[in-house]
C-alpha atoms as a PDB file:
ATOM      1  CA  UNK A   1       0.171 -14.608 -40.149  1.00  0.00           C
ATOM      2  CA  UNK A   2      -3.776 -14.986 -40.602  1.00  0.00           C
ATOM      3  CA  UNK A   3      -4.917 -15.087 -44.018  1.00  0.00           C
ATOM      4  CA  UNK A   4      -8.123 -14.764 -43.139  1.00  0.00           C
ATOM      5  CA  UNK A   5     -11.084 -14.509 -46.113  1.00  0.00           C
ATOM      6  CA  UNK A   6      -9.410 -17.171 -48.215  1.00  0.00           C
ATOM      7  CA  UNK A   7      -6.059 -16.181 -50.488  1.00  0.00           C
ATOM      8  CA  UNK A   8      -5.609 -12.874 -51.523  1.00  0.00           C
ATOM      9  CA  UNK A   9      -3.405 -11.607 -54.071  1.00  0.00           C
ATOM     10  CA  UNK A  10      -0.759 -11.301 -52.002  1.00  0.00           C
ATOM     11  CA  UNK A  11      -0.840 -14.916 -50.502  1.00  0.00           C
ATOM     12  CA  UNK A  12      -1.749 -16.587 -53.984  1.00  0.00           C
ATOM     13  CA  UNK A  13       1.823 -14.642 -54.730  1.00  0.00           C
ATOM     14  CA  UNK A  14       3.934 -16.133 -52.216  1.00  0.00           C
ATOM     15  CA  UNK A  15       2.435 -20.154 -52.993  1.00  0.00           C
ATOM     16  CA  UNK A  16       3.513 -19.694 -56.603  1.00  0.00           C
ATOM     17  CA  UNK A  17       7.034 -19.039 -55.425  1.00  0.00           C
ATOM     18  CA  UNK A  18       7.490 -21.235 -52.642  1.00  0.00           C
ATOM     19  CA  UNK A  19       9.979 -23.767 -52.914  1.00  0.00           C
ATOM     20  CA  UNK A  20       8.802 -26.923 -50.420  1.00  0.00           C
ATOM     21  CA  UNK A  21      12.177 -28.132 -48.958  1.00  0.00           C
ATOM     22  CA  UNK A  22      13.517 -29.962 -45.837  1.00  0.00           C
ATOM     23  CA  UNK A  23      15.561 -28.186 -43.133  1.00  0.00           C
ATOM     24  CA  UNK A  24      17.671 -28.564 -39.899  1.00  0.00           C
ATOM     25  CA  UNK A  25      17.210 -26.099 -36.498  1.00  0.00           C
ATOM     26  CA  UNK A  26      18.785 -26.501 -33.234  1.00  0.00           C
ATOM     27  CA  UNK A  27      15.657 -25.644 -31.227  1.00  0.00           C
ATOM     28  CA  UNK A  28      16.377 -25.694 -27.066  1.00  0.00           C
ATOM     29  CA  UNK A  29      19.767 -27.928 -27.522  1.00  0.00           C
ATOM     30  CA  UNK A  30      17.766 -30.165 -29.569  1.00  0.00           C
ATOM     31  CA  UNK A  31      17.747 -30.811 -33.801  1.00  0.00           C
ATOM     32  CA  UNK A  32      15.329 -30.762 -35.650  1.00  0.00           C
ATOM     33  CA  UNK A  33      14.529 -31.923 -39.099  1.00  0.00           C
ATOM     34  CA  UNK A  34      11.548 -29.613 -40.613  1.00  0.00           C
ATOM     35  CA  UNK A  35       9.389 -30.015 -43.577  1.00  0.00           C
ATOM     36  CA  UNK A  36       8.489 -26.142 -44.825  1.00  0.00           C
ATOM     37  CA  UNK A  37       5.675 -27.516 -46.819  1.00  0.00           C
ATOM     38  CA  UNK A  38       4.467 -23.850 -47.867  1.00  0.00           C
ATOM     39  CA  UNK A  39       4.649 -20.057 -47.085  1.00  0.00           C
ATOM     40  CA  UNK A  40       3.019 -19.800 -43.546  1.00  0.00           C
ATOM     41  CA  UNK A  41       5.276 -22.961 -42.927  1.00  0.00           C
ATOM     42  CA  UNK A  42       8.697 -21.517 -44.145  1.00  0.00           C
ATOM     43  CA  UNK A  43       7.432 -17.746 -42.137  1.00  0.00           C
ATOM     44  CA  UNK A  44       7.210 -19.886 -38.631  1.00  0.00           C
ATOM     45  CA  UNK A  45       9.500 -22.625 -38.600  1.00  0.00           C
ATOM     46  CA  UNK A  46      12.042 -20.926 -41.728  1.00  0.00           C
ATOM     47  CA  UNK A  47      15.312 -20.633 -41.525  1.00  0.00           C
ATOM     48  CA  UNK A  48      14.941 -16.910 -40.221  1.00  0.00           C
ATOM     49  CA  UNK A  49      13.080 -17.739 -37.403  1.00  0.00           C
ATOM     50  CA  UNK A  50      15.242 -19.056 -34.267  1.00  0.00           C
ATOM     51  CA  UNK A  51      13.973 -17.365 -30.934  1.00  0.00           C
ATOM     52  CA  UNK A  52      11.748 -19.774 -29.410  1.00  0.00           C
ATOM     53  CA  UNK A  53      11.047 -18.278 -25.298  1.00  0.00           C
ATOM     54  CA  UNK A  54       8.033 -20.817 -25.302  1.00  0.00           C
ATOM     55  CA  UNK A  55       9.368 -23.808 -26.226  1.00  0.00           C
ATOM     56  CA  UNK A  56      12.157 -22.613 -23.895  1.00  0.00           C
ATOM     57  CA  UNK A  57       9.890 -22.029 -21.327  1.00  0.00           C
ATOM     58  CA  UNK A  58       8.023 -25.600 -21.912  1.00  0.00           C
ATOM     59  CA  UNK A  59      11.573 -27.331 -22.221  1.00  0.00           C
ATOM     60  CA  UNK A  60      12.409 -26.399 -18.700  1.00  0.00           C
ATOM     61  CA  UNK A  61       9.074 -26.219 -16.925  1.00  0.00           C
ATOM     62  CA  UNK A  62       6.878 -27.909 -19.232  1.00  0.00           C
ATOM     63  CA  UNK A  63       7.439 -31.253 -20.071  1.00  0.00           C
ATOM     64  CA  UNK A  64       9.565 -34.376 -18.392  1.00  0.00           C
ATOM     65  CA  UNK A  65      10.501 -37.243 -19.874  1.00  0.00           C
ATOM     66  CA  UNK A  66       7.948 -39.813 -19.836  1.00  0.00           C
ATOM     67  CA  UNK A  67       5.384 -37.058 -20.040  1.00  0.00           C
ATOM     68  CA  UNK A  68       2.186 -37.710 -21.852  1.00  0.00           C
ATOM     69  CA  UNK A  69       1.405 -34.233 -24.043  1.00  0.00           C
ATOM     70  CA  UNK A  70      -1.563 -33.098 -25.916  1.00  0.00           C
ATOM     71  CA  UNK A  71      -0.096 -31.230 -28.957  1.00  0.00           C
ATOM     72  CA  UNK A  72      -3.393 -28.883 -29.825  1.00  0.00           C
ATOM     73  CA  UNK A  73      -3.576 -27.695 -32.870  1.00  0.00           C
ATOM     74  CA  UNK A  74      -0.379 -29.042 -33.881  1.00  0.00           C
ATOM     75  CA  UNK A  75      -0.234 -27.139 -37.891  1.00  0.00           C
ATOM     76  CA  UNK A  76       2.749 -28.771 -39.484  1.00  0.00           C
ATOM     77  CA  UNK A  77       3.882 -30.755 -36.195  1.00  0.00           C
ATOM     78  CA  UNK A  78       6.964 -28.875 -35.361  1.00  0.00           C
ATOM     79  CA  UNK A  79       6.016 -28.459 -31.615  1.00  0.00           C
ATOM     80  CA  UNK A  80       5.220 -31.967 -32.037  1.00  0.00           C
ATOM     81  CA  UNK A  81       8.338 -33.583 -32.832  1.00  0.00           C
ATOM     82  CA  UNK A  82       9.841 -30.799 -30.441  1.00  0.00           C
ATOM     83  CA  UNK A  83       7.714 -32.139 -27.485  1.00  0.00           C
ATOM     84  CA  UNK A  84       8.387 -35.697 -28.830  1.00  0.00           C
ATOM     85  CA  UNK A  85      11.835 -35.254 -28.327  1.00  0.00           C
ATOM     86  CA  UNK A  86      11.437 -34.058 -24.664  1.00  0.00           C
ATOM     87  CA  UNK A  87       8.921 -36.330 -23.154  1.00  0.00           C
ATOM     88  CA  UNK A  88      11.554 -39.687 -24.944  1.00  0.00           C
ATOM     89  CA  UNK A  89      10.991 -43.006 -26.133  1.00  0.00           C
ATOM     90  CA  UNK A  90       8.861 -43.378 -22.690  1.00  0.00           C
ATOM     91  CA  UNK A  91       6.089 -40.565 -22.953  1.00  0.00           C
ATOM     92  CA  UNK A  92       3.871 -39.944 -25.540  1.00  0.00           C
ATOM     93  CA  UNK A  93       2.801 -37.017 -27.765  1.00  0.00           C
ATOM     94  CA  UNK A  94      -0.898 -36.840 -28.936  1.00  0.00           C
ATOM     95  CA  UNK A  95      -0.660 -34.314 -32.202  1.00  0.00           C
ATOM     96  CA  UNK A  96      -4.053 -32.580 -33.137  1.00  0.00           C
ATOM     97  CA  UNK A  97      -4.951 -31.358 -35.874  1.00  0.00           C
ATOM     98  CA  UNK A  98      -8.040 -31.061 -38.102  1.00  0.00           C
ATOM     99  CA  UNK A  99      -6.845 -30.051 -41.731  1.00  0.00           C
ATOM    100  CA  UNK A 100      -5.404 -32.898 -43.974  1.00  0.00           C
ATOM    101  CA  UNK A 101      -3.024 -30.500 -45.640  1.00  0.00           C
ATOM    102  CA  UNK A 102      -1.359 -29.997 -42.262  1.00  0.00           C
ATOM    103  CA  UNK A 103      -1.888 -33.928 -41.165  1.00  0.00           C
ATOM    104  CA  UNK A 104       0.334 -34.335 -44.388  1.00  0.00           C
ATOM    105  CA  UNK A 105       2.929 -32.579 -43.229  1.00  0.00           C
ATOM    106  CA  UNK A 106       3.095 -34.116 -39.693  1.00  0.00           C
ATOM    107  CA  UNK A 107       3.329 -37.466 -41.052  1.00  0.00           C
ATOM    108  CA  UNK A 108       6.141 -36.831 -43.023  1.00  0.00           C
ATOM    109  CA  UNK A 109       7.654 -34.372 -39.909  1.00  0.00           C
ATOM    110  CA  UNK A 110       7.174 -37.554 -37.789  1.00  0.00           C
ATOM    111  CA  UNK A 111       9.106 -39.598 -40.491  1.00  0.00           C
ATOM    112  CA  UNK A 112      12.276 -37.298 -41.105  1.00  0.00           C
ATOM    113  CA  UNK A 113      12.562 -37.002 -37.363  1.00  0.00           C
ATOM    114  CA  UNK A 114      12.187 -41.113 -36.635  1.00  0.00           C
ATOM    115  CA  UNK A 115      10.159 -40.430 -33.204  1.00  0.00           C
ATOM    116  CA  UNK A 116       8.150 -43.451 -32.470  1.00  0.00           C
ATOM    117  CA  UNK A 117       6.136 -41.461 -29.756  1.00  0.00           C
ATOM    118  CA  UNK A 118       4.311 -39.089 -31.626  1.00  0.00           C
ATOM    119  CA  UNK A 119       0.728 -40.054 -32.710  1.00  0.00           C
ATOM    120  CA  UNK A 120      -1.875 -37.629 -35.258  1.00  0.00           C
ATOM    121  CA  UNK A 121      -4.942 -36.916 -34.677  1.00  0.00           C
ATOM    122  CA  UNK A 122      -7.271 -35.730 -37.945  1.00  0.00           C
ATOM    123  CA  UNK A 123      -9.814 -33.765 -35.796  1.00  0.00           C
ATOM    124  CA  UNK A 124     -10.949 -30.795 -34.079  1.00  0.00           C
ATOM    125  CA  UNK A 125     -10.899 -30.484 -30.530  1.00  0.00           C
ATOM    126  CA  UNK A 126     -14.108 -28.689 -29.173  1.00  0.00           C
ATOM    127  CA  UNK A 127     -16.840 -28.928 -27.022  1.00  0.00           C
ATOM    128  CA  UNK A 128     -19.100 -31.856 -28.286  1.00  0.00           C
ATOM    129  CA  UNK A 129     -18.636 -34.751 -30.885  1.00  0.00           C
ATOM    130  CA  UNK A 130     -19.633 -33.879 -34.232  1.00  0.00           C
ATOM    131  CA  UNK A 131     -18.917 -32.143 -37.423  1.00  0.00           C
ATOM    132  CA  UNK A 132     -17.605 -28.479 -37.949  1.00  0.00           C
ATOM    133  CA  UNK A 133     -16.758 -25.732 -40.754  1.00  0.00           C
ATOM    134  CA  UNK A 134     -12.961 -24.624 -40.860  1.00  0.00           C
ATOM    135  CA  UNK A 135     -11.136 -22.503 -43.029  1.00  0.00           C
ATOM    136  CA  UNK A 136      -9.094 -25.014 -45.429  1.00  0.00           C
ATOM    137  CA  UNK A 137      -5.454 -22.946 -45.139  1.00  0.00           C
ATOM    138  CA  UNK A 138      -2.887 -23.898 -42.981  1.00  0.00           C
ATOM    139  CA  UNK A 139      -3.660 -21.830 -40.152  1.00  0.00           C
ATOM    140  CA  UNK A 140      -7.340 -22.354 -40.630  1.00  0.00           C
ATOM    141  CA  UNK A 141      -9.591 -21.338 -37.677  1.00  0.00           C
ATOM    142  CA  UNK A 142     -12.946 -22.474 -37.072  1.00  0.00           C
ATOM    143  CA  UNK A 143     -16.589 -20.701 -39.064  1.00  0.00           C
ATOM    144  CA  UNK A 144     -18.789 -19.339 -37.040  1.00  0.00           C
ATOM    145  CA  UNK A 145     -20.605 -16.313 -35.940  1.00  0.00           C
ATOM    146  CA  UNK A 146     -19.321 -13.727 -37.808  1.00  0.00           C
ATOM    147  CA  UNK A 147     -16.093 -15.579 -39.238  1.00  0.00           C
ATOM    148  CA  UNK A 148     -16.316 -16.324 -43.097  1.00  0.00           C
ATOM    149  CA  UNK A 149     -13.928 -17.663 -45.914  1.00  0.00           C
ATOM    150  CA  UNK A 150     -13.977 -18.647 -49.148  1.00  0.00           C
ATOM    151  CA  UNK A 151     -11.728 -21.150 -48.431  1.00  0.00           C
ATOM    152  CA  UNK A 152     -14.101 -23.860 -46.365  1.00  0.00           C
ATOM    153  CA  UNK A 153     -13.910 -27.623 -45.289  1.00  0.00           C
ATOM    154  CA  UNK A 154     -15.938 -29.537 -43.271  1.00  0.00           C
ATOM    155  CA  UNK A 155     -13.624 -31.609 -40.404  1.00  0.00           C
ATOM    156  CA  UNK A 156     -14.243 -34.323 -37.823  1.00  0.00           C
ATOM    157  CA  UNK A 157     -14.405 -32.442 -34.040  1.00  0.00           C
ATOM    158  CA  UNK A 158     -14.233 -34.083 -30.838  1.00  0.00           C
ATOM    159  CA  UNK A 159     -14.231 -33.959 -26.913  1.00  0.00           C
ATOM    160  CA  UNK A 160     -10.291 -34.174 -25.484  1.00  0.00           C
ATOM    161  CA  UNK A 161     -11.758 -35.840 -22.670  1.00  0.00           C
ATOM    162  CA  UNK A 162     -12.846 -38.925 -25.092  1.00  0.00           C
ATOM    163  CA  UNK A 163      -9.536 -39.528 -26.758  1.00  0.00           C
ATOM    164  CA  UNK A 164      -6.589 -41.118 -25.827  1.00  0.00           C
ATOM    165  CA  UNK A 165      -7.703 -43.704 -23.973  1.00  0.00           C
ATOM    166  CA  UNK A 166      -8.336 -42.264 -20.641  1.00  0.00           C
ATOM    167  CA  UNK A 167      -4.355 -41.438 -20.159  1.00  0.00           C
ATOM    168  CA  UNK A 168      -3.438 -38.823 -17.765  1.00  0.00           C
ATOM    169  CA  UNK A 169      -2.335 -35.864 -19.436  1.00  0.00           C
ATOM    170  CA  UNK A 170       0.643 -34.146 -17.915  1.00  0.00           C
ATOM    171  CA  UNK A 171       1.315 -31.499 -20.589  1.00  0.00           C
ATOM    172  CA  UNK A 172      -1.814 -29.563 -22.741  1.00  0.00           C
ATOM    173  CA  UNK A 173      -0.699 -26.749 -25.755  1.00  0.00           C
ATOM    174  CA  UNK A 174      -3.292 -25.178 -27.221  1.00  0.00           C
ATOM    175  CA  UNK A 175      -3.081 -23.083 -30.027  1.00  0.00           C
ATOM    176  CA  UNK A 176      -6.744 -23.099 -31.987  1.00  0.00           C
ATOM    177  CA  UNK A 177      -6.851 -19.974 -33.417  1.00  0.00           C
ATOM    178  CA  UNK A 178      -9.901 -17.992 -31.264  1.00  0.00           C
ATOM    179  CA  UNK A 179     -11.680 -21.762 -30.717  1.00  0.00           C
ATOM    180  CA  UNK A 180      -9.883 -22.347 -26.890  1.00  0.00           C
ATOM    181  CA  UNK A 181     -12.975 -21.805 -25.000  1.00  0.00           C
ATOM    182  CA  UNK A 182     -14.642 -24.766 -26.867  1.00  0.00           C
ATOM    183  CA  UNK A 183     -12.113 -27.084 -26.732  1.00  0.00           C
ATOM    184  CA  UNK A 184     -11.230 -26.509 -23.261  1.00  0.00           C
ATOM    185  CA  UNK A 185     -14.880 -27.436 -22.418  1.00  0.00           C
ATOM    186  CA  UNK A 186     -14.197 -31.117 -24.505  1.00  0.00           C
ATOM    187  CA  UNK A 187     -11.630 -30.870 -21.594  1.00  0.00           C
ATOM    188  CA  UNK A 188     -12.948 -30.605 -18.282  1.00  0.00           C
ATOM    189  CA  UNK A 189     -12.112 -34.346 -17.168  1.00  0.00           C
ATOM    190  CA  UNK A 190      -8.255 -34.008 -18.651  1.00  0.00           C
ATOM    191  CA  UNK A 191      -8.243 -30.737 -16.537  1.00  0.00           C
ATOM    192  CA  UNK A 192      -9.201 -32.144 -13.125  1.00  0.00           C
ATOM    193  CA  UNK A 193      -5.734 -33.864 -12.969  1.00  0.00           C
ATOM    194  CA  UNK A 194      -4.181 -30.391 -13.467  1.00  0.00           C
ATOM    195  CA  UNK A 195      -2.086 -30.833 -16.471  1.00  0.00           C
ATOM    196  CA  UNK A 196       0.609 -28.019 -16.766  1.00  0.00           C
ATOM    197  CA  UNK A 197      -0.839 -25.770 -19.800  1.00  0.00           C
ATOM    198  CA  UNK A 198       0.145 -23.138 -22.583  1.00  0.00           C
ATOM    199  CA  UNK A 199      -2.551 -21.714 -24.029  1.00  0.00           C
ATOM    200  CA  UNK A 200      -2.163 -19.070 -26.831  1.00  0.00           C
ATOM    201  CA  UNK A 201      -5.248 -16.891 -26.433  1.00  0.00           C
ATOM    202  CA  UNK A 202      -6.635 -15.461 -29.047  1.00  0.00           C
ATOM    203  CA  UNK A 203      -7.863 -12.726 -27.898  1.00  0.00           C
ATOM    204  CA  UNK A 204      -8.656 -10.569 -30.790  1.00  0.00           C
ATOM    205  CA  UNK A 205     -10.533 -13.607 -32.521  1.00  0.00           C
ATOM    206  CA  UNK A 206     -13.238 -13.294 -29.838  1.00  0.00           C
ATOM    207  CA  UNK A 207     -16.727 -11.817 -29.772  1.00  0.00           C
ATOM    208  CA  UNK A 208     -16.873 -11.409 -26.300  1.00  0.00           C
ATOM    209  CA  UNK A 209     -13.108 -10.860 -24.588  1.00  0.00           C
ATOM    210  CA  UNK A 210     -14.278 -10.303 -21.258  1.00  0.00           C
ATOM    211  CA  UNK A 211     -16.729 -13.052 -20.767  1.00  0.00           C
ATOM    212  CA  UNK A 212     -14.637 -15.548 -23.055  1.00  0.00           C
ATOM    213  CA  UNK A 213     -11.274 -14.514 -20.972  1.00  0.00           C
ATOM    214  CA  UNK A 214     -13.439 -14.851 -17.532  1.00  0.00           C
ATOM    215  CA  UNK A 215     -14.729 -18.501 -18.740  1.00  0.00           C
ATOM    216  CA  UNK A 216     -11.470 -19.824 -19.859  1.00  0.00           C
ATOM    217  CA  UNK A 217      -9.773 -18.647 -16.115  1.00  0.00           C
ATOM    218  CA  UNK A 218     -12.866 -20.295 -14.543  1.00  0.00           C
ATOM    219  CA  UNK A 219     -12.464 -23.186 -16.338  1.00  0.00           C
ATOM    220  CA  UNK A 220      -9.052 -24.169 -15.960  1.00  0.00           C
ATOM    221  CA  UNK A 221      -9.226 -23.158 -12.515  1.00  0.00           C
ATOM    222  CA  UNK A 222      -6.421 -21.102 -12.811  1.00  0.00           C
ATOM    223  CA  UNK A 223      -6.083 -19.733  -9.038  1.00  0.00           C
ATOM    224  CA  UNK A 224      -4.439 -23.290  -8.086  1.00  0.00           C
ATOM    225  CA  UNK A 225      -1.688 -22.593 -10.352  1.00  0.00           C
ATOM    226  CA  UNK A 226       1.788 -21.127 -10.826  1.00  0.00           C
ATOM    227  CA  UNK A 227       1.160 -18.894 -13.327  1.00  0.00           C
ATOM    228  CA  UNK A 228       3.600 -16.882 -16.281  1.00  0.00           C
ATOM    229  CA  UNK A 229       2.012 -14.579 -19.120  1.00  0.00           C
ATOM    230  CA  UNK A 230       3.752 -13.720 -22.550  1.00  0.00           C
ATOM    231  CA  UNK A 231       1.767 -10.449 -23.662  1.00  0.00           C
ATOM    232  CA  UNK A 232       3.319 -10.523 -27.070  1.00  0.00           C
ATOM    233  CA  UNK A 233       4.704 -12.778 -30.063  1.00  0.00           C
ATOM    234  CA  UNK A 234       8.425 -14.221 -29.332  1.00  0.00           C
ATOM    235  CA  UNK A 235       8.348 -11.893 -25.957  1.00  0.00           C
ATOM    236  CA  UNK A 236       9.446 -11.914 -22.415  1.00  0.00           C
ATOM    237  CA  UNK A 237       7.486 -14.628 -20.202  1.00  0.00           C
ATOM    238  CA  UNK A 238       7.198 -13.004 -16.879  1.00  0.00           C
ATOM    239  CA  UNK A 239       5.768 -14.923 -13.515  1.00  0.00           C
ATOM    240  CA  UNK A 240       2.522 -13.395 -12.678  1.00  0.00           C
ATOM    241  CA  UNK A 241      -0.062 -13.039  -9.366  1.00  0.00           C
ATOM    242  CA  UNK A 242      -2.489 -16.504  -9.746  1.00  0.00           C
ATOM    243  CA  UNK A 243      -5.446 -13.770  -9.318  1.00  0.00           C
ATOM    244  CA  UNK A 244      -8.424 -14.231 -11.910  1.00  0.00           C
ATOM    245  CA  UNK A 245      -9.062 -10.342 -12.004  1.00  0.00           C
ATOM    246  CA  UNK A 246      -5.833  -9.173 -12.301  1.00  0.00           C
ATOM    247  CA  UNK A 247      -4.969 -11.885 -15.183  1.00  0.00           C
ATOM    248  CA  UNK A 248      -8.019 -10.932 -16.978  1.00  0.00           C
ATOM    249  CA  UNK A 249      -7.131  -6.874 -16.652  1.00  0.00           C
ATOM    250  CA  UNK A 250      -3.613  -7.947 -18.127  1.00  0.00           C
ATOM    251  CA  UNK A 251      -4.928 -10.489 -20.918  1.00  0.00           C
ATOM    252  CA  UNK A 252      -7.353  -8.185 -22.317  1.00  0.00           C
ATOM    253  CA  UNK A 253      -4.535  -5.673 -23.019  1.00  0.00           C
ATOM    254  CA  UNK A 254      -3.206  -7.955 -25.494  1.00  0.00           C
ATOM    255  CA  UNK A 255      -4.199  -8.967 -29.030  1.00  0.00           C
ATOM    256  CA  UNK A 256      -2.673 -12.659 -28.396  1.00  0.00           C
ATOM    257  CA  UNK A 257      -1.439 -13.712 -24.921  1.00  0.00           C
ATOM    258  CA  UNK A 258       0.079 -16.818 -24.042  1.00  0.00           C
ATOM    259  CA  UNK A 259      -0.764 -18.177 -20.487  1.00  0.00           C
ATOM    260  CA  UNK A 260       1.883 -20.270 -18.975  1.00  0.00           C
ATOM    261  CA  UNK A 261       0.112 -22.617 -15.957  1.00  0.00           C
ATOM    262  CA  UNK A 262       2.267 -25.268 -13.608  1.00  0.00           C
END
């Protein structure tokens, strides 16, 4: 769901009937306690919603235990106690995320779950250290170029490569709403060491498909990978050719793709 230009009628509708609760999913063998803090919330992680083929995917080729994980753009931190639980009381899970509506929510996501592993981070990750406009709802994307809301808050943004201490990532999710190619260049150190990725692309969100798609490949260096695409929402993940060309033919096709990389 994107709400896009601030609330409408529609969305302004479904917060005044929201009831915040607290529930319990068996995600990938594992459970789950969930705060659906509001609509967007309780339409992702909700009751209704229990076919997960990339956390699937990321619980049996993604993550190990004692993995150290990059959660990016982490929303309410359900991947993040998910990822939490697979790396153990050994790895680590770095959650990021800009908006403190959604920091609120992995807090108390962290605290119903009891994982000790899991540590927020209030910023954005892009390209340079500094200050940026977002849309303030819960799946807020970054202003900019043509983008606008009515709905605006200025957050905190900084390089991946100067958090965390200088850890070696084994694990990087990103899901930033259109922003990847900027915050995979705040990444180029973290993705020397190869890192096994999943990357929701965006594709839709971008100006320029072609040139942003044919950055992002460059960039991770994707031709040294095993690689799997998902060309639509909750869909098949299929093993693909590690070929720039034909992945960008196949990506551009889709409105949102997720790249799977190991």
């Amino acid at each position: 769901m994107k709400l896009g230009f601030g609330l409408g009628l529609k969305q302004k509708w479904d917060f005044f009937w929201f009831k915040p609760r607290v529930i319990e999913k068996l995600v990938c063998g594992i459970k789950l306690k969930v705060k659906l803090a509001d609509p967007f919330g309780g339409g992702w992680y909700g009751e209704q919603h229990n076919h997960w083929p990339e956390l699937e995917w990321i619980a049996e080729h993604g993550i190990a235990h004692g993995d150290c994980v990059i959660d990016c753009g982490a929303n309410h931190g359900f991947t993040s106690i998910f990822f939490a639980k697979l790396t153990g009381s050994n790895g680590n899970v770095f959650a990021v995320e800009p908006l403190e509506r959604n920091q609120k929510v992995i807090r108390e996501n962290i605290e119903l779950n009891q994982v000790t592993n899991c540590k927020p981070f209030a910023v954005a990750a892009g390209s340079s250290n500094t200050s940026i406009n977002m849309e303030d709802v819960s799946n807020g994307s970054v202003l900019g170029g043509n983008k606008k809301s009515r709905r605006t808050i200025k957050v905190s943004q900084r390089r991946l490569d100067d958090m965390f201490d200088d850890k070696k990532i084994d694990f990087l999710k990103m899901d930033v709403e259109g922003f990847e190619l900027e915050a995979l260049k705040g990444a180029t150190k973290t993705l020397l060491t190869k890192p096994r990725l999943a990357l929701e692309l965006h594709v839709m969100f971008y100006d320029e498909p072609t040139q942003t798609l044919e950055a992002i490949l460059k960039l991770i260096d994707v031709e040294r990978y095993k690689v799997f695409l998902q060309r639509e929402v909750d869909g098949a993940i299929v093993s693909e050719p590690s070929d720039s060309a034909y992945l960008l033919r196949e990506i551009l096709r889709c409105e949102v793709a997720h790249l799977f990389c190991i």
